[in-house]
C-alpha atoms as a PDB file:
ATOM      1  CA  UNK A   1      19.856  -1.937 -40.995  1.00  0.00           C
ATOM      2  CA  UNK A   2      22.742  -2.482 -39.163  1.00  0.00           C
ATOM      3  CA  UNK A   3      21.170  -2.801 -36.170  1.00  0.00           C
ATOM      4  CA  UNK A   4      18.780  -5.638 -37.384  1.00  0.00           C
ATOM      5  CA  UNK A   5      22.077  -8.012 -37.137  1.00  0.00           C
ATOM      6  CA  UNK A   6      23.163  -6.767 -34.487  1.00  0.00           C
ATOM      7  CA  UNK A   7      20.470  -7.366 -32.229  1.00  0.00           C
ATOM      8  CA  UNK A   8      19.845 -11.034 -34.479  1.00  0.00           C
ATOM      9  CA  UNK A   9      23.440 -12.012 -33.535  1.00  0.00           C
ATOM     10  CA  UNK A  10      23.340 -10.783 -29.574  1.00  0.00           C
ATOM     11  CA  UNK A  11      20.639 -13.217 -29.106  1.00  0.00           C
ATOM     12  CA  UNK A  12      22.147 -15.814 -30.745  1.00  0.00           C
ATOM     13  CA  UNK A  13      25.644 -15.946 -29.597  1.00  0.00           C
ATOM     14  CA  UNK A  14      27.523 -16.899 -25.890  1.00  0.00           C
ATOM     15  CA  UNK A  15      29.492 -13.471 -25.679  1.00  0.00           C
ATOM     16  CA  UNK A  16      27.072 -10.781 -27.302  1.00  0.00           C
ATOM     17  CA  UNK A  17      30.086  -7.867 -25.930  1.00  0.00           C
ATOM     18  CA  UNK A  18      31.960  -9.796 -28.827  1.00  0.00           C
ATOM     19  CA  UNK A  19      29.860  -8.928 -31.761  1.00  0.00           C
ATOM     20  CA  UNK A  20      31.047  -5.976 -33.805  1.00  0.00           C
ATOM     21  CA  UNK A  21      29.246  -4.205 -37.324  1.00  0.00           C
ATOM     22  CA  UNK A  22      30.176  -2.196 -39.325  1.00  0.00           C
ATOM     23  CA  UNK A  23      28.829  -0.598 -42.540  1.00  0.00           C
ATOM     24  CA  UNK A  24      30.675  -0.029 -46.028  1.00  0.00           C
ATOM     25  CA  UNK A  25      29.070   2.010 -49.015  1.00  0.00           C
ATOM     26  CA  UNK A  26      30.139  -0.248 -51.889  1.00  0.00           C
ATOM     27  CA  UNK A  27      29.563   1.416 -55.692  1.00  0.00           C
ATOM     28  CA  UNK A  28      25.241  -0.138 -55.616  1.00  0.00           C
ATOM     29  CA  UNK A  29      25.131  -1.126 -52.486  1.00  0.00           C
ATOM     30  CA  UNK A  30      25.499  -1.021 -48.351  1.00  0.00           C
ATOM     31  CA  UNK A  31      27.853  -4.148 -47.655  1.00  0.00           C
ATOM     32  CA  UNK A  32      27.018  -4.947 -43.298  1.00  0.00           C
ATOM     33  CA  UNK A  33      30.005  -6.758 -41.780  1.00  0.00           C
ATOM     34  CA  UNK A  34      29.234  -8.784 -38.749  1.00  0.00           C
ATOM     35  CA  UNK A  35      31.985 -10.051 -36.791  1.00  0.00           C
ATOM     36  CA  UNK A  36      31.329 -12.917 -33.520  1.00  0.00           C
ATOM     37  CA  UNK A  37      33.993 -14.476 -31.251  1.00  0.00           C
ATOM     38  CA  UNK A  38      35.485 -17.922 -32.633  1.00  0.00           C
ATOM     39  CA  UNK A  39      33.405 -20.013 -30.487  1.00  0.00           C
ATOM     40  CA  UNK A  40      30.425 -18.311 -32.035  1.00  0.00           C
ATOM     41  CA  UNK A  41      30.781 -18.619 -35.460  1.00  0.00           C
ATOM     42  CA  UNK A  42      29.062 -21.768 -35.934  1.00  0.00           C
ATOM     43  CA  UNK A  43      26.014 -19.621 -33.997  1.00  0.00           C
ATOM     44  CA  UNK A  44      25.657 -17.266 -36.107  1.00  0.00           C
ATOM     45  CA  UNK A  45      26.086 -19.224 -39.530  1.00  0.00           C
ATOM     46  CA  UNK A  46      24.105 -22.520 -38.186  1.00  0.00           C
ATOM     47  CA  UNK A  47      23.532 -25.855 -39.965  1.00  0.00           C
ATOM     48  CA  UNK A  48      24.188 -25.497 -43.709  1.00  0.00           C
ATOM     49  CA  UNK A  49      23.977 -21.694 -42.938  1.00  0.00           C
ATOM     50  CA  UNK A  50      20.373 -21.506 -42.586  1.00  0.00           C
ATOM     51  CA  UNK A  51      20.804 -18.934 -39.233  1.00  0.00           C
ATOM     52  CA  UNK A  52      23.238 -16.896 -41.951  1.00  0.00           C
ATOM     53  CA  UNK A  53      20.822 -17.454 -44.790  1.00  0.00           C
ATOM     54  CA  UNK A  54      17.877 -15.815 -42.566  1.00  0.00           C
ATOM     55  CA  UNK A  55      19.265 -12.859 -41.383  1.00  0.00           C
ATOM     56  CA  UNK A  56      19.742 -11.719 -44.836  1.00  0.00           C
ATOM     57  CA  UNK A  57      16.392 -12.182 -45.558  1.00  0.00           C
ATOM     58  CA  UNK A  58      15.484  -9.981 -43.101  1.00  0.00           C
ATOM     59  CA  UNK A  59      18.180  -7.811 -44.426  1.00  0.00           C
ATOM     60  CA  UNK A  60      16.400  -7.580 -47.833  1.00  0.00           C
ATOM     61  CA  UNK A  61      13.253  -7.092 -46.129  1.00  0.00           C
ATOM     62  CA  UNK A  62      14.375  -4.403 -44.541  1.00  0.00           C
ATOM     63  CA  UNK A  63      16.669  -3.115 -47.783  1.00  0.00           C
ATOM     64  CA  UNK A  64      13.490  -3.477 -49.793  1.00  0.00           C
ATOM     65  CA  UNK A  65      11.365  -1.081 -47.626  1.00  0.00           C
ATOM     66  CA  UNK A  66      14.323   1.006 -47.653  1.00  0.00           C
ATOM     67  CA  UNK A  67      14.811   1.051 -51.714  1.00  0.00           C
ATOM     68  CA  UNK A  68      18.033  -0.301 -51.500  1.00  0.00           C
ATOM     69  CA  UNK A  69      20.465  -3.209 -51.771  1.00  0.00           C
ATOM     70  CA  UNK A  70      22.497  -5.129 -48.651  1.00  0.00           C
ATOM     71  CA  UNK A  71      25.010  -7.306 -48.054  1.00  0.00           C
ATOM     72  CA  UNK A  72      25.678  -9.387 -45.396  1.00  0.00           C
ATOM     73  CA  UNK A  73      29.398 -10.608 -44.593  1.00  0.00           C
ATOM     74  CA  UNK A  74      30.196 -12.822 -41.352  1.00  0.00           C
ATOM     75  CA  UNK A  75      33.559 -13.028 -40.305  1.00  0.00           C
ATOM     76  CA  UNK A  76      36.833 -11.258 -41.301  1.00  0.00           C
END
């Protein structure tokens, strides 16, 4: 799933060698930490964070056909 926001925030952003994720088994669920360059924050999260609100929808699209639960986390 993981590479859902990856490839979401490489098309979005100005430097896509910037973007890091990384994955963290919390105790119910898989927690996705995505990480831009400063300039892109504002990209990635978009007006009223709609652009943040989307991707994890597709997350839990994806988490649904999956059987399990995500979590999406921008920024440090």
């Amino acid at each position: 799933m993981s590479d859902i926001v990856e490839y979401v925030a490489k098309t979005l952003v100005n430097e896509p060698d910037e973007v890091k994720v990384s994955e963290d088994q919390g105790d119910d669920r898989l927690i996705i930490h995505l990480d831009v360059a400063d300039g892109d924050m504002g990209r990635v999260i978009g007006r009223n964070g709609r652009v943040a609100s989307a991707i994890r929808s597709l997350l839990k699209v994806a988490a649904i056909k999956e059987d399990a639960r995500v979590g999406l986390e921008i920024g440090d």
